[in-house]
Protein backbone atom coordinates (compact mmCIF):
# COMPACT_ATOMS: atom_id res chain seq x y z
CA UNK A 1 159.96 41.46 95.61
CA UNK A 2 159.55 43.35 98.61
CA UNK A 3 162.26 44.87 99.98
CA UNK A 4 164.23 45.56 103.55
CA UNK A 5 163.21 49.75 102.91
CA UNK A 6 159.42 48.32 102.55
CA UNK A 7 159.55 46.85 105.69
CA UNK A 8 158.56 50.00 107.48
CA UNK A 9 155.98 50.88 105.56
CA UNK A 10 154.21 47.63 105.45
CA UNK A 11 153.97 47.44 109.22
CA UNK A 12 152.93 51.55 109.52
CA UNK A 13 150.24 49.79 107.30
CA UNK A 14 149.25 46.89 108.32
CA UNK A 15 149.21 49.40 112.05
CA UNK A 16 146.95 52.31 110.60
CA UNK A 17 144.51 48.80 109.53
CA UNK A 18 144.62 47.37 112.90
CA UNK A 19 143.97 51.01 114.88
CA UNK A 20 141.32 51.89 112.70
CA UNK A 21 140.05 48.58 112.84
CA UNK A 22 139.68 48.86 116.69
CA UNK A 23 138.45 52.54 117.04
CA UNK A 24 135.54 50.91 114.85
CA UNK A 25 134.80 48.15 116.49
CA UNK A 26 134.85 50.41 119.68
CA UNK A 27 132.62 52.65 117.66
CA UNK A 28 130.25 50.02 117.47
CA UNK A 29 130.82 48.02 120.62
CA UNK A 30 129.94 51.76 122.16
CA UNK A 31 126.50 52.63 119.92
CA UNK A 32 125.41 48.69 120.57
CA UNK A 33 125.66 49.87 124.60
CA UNK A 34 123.89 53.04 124.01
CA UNK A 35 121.17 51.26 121.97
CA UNK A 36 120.59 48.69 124.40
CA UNK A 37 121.04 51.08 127.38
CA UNK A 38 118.37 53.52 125.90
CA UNK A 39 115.96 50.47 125.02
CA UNK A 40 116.20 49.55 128.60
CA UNK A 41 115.41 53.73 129.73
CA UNK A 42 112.66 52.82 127.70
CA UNK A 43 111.44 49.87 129.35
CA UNK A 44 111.87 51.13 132.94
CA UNK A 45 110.83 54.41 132.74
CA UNK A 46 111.62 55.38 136.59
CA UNK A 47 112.58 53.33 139.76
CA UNK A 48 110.52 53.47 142.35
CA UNK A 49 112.63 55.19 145.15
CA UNK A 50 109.13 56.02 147.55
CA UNK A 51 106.23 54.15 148.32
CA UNK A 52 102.89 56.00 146.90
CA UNK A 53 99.68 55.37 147.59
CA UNK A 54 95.85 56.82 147.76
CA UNK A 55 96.89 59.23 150.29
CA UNK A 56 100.06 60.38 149.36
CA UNK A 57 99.06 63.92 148.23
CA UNK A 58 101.96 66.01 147.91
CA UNK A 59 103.67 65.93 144.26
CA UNK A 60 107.26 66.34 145.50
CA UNK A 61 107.25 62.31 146.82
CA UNK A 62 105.90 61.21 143.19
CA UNK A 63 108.21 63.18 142.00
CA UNK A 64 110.99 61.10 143.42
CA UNK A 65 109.44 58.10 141.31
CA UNK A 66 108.85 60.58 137.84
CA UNK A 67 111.29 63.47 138.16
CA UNK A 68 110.57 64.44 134.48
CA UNK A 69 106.88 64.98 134.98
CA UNK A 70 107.32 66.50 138.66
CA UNK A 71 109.75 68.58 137.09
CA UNK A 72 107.45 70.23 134.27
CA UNK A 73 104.29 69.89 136.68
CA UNK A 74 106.43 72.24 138.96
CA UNK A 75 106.49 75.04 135.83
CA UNK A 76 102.50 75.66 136.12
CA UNK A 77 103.72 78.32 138.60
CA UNK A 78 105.02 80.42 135.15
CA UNK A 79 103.18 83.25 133.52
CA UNK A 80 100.79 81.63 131.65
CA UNK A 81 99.39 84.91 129.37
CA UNK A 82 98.52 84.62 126.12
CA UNK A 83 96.16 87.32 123.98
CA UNK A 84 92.76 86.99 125.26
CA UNK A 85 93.51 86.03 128.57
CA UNK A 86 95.87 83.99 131.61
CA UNK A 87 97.15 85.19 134.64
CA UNK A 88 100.54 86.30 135.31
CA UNK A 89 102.15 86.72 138.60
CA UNK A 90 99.16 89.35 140.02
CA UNK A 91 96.21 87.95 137.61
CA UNK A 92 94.06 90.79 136.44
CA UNK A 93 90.42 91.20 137.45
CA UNK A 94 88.27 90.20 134.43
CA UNK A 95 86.07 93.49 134.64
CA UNK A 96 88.62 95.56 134.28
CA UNK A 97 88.26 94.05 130.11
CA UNK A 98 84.86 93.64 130.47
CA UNK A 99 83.04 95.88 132.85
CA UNK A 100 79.83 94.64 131.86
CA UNK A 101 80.74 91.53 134.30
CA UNK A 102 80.14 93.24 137.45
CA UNK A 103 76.84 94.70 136.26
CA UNK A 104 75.49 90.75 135.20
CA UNK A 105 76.76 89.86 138.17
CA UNK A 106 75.45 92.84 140.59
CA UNK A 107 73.83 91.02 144.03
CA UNK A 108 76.12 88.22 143.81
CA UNK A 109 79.75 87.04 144.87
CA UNK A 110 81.21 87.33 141.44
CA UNK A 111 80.85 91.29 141.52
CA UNK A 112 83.34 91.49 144.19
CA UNK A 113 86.33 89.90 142.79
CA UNK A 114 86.44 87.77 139.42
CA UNK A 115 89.96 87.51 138.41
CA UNK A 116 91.75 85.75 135.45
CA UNK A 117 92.97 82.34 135.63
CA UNK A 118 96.67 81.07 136.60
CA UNK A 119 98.33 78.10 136.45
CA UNK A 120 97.48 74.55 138.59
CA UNK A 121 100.16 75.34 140.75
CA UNK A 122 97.89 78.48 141.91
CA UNK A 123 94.51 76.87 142.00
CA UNK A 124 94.18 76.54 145.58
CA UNK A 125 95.93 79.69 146.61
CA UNK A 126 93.99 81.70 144.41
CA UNK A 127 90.65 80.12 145.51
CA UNK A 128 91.57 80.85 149.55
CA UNK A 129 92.63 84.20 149.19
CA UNK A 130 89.34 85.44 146.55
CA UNK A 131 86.74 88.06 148.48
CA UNK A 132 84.32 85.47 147.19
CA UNK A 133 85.24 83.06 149.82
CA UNK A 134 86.98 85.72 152.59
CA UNK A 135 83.86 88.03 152.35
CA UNK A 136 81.42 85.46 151.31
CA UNK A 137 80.40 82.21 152.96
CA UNK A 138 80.78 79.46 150.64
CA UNK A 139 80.51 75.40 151.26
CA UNK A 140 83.07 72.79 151.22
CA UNK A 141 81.87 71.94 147.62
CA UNK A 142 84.41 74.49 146.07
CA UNK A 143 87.22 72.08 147.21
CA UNK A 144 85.89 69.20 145.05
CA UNK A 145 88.09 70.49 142.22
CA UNK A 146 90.81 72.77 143.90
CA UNK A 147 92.62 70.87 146.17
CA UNK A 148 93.89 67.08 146.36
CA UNK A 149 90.99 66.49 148.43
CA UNK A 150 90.33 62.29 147.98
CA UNK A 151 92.02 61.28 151.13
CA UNK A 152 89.86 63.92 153.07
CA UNK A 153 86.59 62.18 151.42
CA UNK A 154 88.23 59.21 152.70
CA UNK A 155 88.43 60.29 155.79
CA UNK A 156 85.39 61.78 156.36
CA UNK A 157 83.38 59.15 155.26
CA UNK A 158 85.29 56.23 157.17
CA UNK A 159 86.51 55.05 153.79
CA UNK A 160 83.27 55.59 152.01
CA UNK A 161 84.64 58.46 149.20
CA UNK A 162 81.04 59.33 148.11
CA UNK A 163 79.47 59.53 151.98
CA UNK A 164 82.60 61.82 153.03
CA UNK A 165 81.77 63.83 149.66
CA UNK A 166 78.46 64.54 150.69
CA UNK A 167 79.33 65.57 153.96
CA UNK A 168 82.25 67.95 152.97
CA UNK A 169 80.33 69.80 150.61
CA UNK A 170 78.07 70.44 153.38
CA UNK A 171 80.61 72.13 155.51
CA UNK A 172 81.22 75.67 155.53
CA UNK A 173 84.57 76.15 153.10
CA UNK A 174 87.02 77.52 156.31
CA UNK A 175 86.34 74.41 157.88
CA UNK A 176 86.44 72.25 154.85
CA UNK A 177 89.84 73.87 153.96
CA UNK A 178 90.98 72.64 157.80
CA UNK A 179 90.66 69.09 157.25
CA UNK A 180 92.79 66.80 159.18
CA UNK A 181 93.10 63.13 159.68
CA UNK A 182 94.29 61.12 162.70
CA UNK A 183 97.85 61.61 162.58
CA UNK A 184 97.29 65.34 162.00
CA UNK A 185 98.56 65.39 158.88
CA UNK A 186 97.16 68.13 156.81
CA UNK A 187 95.04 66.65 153.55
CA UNK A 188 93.62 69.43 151.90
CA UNK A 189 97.38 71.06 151.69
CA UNK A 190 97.93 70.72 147.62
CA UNK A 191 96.27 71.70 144.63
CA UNK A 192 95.41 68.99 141.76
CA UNK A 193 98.25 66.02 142.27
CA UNK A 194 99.31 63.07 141.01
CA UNK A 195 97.32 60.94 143.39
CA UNK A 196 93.61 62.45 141.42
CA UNK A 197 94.71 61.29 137.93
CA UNK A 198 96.55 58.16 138.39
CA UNK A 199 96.38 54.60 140.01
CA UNK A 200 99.54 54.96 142.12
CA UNK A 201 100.45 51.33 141.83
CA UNK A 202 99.52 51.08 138.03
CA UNK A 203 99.98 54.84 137.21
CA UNK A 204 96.99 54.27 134.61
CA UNK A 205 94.61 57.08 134.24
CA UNK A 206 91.67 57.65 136.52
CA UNK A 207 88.59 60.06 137.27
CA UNK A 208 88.53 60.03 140.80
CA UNK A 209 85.75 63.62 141.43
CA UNK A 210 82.65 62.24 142.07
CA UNK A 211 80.93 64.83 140.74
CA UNK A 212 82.37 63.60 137.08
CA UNK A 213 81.76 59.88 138.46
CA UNK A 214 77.98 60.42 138.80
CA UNK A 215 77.66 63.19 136.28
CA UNK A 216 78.93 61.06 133.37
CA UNK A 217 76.86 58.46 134.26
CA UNK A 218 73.51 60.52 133.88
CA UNK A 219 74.99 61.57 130.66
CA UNK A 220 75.80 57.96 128.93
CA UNK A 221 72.14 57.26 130.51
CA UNK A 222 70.71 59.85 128.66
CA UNK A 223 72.36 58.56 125.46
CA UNK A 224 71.45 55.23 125.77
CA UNK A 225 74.15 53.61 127.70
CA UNK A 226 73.38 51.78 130.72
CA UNK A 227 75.40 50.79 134.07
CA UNK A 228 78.36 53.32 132.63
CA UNK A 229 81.32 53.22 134.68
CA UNK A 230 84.15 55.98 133.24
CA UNK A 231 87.15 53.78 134.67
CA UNK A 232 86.36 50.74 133.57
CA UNK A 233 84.35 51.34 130.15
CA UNK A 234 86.38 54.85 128.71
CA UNK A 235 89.16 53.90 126.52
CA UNK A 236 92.47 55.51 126.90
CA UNK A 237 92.05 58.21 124.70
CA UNK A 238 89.35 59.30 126.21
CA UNK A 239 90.94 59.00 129.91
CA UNK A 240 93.07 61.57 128.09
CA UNK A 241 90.24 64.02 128.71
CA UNK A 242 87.83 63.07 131.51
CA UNK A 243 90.73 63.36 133.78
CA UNK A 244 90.09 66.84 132.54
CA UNK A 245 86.77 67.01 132.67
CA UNK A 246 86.49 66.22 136.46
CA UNK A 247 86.85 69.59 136.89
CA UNK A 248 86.73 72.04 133.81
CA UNK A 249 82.93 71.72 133.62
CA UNK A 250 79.70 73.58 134.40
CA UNK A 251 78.25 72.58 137.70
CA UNK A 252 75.89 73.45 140.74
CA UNK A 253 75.57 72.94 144.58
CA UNK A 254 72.71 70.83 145.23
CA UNK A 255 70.18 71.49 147.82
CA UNK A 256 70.77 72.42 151.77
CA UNK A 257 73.88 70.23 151.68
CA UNK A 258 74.86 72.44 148.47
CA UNK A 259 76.49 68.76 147.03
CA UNK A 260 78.15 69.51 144.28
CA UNK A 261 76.32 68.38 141.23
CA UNK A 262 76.90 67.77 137.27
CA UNK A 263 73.86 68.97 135.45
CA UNK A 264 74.52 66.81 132.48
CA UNK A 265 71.07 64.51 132.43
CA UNK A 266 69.74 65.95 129.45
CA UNK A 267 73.08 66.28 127.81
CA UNK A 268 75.88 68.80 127.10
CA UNK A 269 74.56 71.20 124.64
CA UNK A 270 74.31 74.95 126.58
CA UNK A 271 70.29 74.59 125.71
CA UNK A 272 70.41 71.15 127.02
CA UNK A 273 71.92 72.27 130.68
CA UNK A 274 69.45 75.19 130.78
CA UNK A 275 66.48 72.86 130.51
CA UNK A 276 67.70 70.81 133.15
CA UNK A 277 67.77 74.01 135.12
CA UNK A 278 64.19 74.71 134.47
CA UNK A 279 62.96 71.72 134.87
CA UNK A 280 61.60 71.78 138.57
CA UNK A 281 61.38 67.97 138.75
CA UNK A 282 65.60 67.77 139.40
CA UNK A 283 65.83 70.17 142.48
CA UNK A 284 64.56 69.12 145.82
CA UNK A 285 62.05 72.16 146.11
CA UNK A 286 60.14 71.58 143.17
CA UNK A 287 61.04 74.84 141.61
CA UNK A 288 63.26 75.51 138.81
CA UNK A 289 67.02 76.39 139.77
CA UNK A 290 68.84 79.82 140.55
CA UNK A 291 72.12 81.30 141.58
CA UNK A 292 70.41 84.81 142.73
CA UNK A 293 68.05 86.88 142.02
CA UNK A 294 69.59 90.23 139.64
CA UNK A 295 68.35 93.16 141.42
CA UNK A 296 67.83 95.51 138.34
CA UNK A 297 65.43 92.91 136.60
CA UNK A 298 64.00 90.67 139.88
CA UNK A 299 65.23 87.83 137.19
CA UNK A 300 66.14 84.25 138.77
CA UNK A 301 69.67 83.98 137.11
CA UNK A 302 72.00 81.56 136.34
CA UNK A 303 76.02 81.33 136.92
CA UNK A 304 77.86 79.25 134.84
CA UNK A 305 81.11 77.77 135.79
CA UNK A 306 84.48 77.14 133.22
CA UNK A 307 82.13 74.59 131.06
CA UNK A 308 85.46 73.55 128.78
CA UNK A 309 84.56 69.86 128.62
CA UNK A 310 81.18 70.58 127.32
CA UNK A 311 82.13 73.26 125.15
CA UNK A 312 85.08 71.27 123.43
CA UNK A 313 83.27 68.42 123.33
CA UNK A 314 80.74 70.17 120.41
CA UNK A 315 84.02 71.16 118.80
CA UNK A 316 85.84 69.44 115.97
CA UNK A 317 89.06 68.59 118.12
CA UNK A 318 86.50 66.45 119.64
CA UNK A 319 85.24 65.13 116.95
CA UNK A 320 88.08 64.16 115.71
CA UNK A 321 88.89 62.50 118.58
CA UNK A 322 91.65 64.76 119.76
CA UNK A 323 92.01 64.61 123.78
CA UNK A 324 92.41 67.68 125.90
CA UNK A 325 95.95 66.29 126.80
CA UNK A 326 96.83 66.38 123.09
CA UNK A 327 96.88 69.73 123.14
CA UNK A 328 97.77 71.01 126.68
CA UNK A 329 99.80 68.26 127.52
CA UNK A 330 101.72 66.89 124.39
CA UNK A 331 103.88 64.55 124.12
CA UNK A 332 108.13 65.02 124.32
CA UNK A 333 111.03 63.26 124.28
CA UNK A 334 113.94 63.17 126.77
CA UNK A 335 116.62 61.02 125.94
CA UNK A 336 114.95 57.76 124.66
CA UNK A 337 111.52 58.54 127.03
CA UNK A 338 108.64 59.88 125.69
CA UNK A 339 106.50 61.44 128.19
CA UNK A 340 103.53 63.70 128.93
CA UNK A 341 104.33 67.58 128.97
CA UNK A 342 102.98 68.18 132.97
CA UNK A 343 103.33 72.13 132.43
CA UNK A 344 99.25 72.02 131.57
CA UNK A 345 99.30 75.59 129.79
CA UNK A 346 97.78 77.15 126.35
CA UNK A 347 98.80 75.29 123.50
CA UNK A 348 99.16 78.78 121.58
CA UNK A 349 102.22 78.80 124.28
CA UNK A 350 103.76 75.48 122.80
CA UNK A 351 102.65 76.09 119.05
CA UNK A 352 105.66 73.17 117.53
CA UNK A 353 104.59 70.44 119.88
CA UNK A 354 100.82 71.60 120.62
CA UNK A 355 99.80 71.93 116.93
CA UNK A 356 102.07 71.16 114.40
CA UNK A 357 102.31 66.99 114.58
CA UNK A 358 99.05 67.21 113.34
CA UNK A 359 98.97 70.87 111.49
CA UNK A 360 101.80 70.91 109.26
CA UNK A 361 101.71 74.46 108.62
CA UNK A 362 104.48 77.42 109.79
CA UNK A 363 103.73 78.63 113.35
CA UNK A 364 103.12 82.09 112.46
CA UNK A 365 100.28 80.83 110.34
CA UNK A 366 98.06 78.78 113.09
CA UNK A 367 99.10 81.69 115.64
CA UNK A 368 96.80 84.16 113.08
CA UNK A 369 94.11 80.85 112.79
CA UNK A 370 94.00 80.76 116.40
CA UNK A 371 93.76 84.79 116.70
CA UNK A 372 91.40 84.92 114.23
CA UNK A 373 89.29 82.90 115.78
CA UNK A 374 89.38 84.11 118.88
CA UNK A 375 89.15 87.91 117.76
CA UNK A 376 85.70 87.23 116.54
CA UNK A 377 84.26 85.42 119.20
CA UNK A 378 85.67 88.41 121.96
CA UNK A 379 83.76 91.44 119.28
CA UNK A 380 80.55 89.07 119.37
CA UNK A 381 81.07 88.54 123.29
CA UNK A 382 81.49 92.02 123.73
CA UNK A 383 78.38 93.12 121.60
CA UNK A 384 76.62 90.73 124.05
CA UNK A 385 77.77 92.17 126.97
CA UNK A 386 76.53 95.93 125.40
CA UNK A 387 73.32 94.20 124.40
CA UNK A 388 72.73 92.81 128.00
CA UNK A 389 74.05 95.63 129.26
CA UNK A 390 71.18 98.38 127.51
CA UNK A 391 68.20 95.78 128.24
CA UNK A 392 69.45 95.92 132.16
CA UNK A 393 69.37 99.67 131.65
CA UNK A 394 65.94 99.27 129.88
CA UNK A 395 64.33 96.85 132.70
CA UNK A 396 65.49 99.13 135.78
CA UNK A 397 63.90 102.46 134.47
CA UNK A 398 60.40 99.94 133.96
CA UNK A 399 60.43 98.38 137.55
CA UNK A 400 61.67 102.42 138.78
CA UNK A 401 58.28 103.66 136.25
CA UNK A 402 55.89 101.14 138.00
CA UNK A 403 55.97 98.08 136.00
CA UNK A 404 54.32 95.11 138.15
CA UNK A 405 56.27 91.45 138.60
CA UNK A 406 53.21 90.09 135.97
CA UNK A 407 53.92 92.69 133.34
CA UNK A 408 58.10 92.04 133.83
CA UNK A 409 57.51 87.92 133.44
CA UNK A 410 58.95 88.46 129.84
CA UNK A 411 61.83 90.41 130.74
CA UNK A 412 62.71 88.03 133.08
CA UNK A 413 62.36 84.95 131.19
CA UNK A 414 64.42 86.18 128.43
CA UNK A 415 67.04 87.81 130.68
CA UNK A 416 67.82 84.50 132.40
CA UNK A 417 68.21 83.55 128.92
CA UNK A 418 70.60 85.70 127.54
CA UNK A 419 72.63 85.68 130.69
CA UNK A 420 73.11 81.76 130.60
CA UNK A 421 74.47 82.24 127.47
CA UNK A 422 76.45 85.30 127.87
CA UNK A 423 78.13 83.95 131.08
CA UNK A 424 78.12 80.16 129.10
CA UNK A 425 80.65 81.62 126.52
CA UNK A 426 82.45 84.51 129.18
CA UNK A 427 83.35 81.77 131.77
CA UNK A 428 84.51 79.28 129.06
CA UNK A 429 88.64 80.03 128.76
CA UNK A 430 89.71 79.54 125.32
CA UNK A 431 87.78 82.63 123.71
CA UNK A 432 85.48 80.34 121.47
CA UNK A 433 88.21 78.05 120.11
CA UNK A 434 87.45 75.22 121.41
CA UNK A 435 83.90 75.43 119.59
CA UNK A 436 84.06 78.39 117.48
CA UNK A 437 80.77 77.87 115.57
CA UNK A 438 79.09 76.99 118.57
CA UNK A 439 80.67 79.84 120.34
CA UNK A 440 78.98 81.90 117.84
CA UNK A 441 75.48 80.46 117.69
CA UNK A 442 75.44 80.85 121.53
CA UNK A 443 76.35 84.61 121.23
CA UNK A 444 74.09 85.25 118.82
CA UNK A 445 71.28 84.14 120.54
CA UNK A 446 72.08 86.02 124.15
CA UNK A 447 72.27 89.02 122.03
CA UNK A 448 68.78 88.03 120.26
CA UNK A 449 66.90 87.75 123.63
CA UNK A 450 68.63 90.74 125.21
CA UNK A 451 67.31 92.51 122.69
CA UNK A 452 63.89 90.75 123.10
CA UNK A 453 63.86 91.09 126.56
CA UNK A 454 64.89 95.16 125.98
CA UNK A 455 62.17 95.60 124.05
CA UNK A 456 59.75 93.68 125.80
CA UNK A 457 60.91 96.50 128.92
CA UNK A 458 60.55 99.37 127.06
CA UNK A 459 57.09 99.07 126.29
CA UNK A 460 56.66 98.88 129.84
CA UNK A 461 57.50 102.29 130.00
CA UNK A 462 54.46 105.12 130.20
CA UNK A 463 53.49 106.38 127.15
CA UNK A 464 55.54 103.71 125.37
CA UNK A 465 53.75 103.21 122.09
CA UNK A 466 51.96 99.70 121.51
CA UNK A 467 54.18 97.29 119.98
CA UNK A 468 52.99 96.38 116.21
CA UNK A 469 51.31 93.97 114.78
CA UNK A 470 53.12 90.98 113.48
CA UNK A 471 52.36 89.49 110.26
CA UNK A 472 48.94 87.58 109.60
């Protein structure tokens, strides 16, 4: 029988039950909210606080709309250095590693100033302020990829993108770089923005370059695949890197109008593009294409240009059907959003989010697979540039000794050779990764016909003896 001195402790009881009780269902009333609150973040990613449309150009208004991916899009401006290459605040000129560049490139633009690369955020800067452009004339064209330059196609063409294309490539770059529109609003003002990758009232992925518009096309022509349109027939995944590929790529300024122009009608192989090249048929003269002319060998040279989508794509990332965004922009988490890292860098900078969802390995150890890889294709690259290097040396004391344009022909065929692939590999940024055996088999064969084509000089040479015999 209870008692009155049990009294107290009955109700200190049944009070300790009832507070617990309530911090509990507090507890839970609370996490329910959260759950439900972060299931909505989820849903409605971003309210739209601004307007956007095809010629809103500057990333700061998106970024009003997506402050998480304005916010890491606005890191590109960070060092972005890594072993074998990147730019940091003053990016390095190239030849200072490699001062065979300026010799391949002697009698052209790129032996006056060929510096590393930076980040997005510098792409336009960086492009202005080069001795290529300041000391060199160059067209409109170069703006294709370095500046948010739709709305000035737009413009230029009275709404007709492709017409205004053609004519901006035309212009000389100072006055391309000028562009202005009725209102005098500035257009050609940013680098790459949000307005070239994305629909801004969808915010789905887009190519918008028509160089990549009409270059793909030639290329899923070539493979079989007719009436190709990239933003209506590419699935997502691969959205993930044509957006990409608008611009990382190999290309060349067409004709008088120099119209910038994606040689990929025979296909994407470096062998493939340097057929297309000598096949007269493609070029309005007739005559196979050049850059320049190298002094030391009277050779008709080529000059290629950042081919990463080509080079990747004969890599086993690609193959595997791993996007370009996979790996330089991965995916992260910020609360209950998951979005798309917008600080575009190295993945060897972002090793745990970059690599390791799909390489379960410790950090340290794909840091040495990456080195590795990279340390072999920059010896092979460099024994190129030695090899290319002596056969220059070789070709100049022939043409100083007498030799005649008939008796260089060789030399010359195999120089333009072994340049294309020299300069293939050299202007291609991840140091052979993205394609390492193909990296290799390219290498290997500049330094074959450099060594060909030094030969072939040296017996141009008086007194050289007579080459031998080959087998029966």
């Amino acid at each position: 029988m209870e008692t009155p001195a049990d009294k107290p402790k009955r109700w200190w009881t049944l009070a300790a039950v009832a507070a617990v009780t309530a911090l509990l269902t507090a507890g839970i009333a609370a996490l329910l909210v959260n759950i439900v609150e972060r299931k909505t973040e989820a849903k409605q990613r971003f309210l739209k606080f601004v307007q956007v449309d095809e010629n809103t150009v500057d990333p700061a208004v998106w970024g009003m709309n997506w402050p998480r991916e304005y916010d890491s899009y606005q890191r590109t401006v960070a060092p972005s250095h890594t072993n074998f290459g990147g730019g940091d605040a003053s990016p390095a000129e190239k030849a200072d590693r490699f001062p065979w560049l300026t010799r391949i490139f002697a009698g052209y633009a790129f032996s006056l100033d060929y510096r590393d690369r930076r980040g997005h955020a510098y792409m336009l800067l960086d492009q202005e302020k080069t001795r290529r452009v300041t000391e060199k004339q160059q067209p409109g064209a170069c703006l294709h990829c370095h500046a948010s330059i739709i709305p000035a196609y737009r413009s230029v063409g009275k709404g007709d993108v492709m017409k205004g294309f053609e004519e901006v490539c035309a212009m000389k770059y100072q006055d391309a770089r000028a562009l202005v529109d009725a209102k005098g609003e500035q257009l050609v003002n940013h680098p790459v923005s949000c307005v070239d990758c994305h629909d801004p009232s969808t915010m789905e992925l887009r190519v918008t370059r028509p160089g990549f518009l009409v270059g793909i096309k030639a290329l899923k022509e070539h493979e079989g695949v007719k009436d190709y349109d990239v933003n209506r027939d590419a699935t997502r995944q691969e959205m993930r890197s044509y957006v990409c590929g608008q611009c990382h790529v190999e290309y060349y300024f067409r004709g008088d109008h120099k119209t910038l122009t994606y040689p990929w009608k025979n296909g994407l192989k470096v062998e493939d593009i340097e057929a297309y090249y000598d096949e007269g048929a493609n070029f309005p003269d007739g005559k196979p294409f050049k850059d320049w002319v190298h002094p030391d060998t009277g050779a008709p040279v080529l000059k290629a240009q950042h081919p990463e989508f080509e080079t990747w794509n004969q890599g086993v990332h690609a193959r595997s059907g791993v996007a370009c965004a996979d790996c330089h922009m991965p995916y992260l988490r910020e609360g209950a959003v998951k979005v798309s890292d917008h600080w575009v860098r190295s993945p060897l900078l972002n090793v745990n989010r970059a690599c390791q969802g799909c390489h379960p390995y410790a950090e340290s150890e794909l840091q040495a697979r990456v080195g590795l890889i990279q340390a072999r294709s920059l010896d092979l690259l460099q024994r190129a540039g030695s090899a290319i290097t002596q056969m220059l040396d070789a070709a100049k004391a022939a043409r100083a000794a007498g030799a005649s344009d008939a008796q260089l022909e060789e030399v010359r065929k195999l120089h333009r050779k072994a340049q294309w692939r020299l300069d293939f590999v050299a202007a291609e940024n991840s140091m052979g990764f993205h394609a390492p055996q193909e990296t290799a088999r390219i290498l290997g064969e500049s330094i074959d016909y450099s060594r060909q084509a030094q030969l072939a000089a040296e017996r141009l040479k008086p007194g050289a003896p007579s080459p031998r015999p080959g087998p029966p």
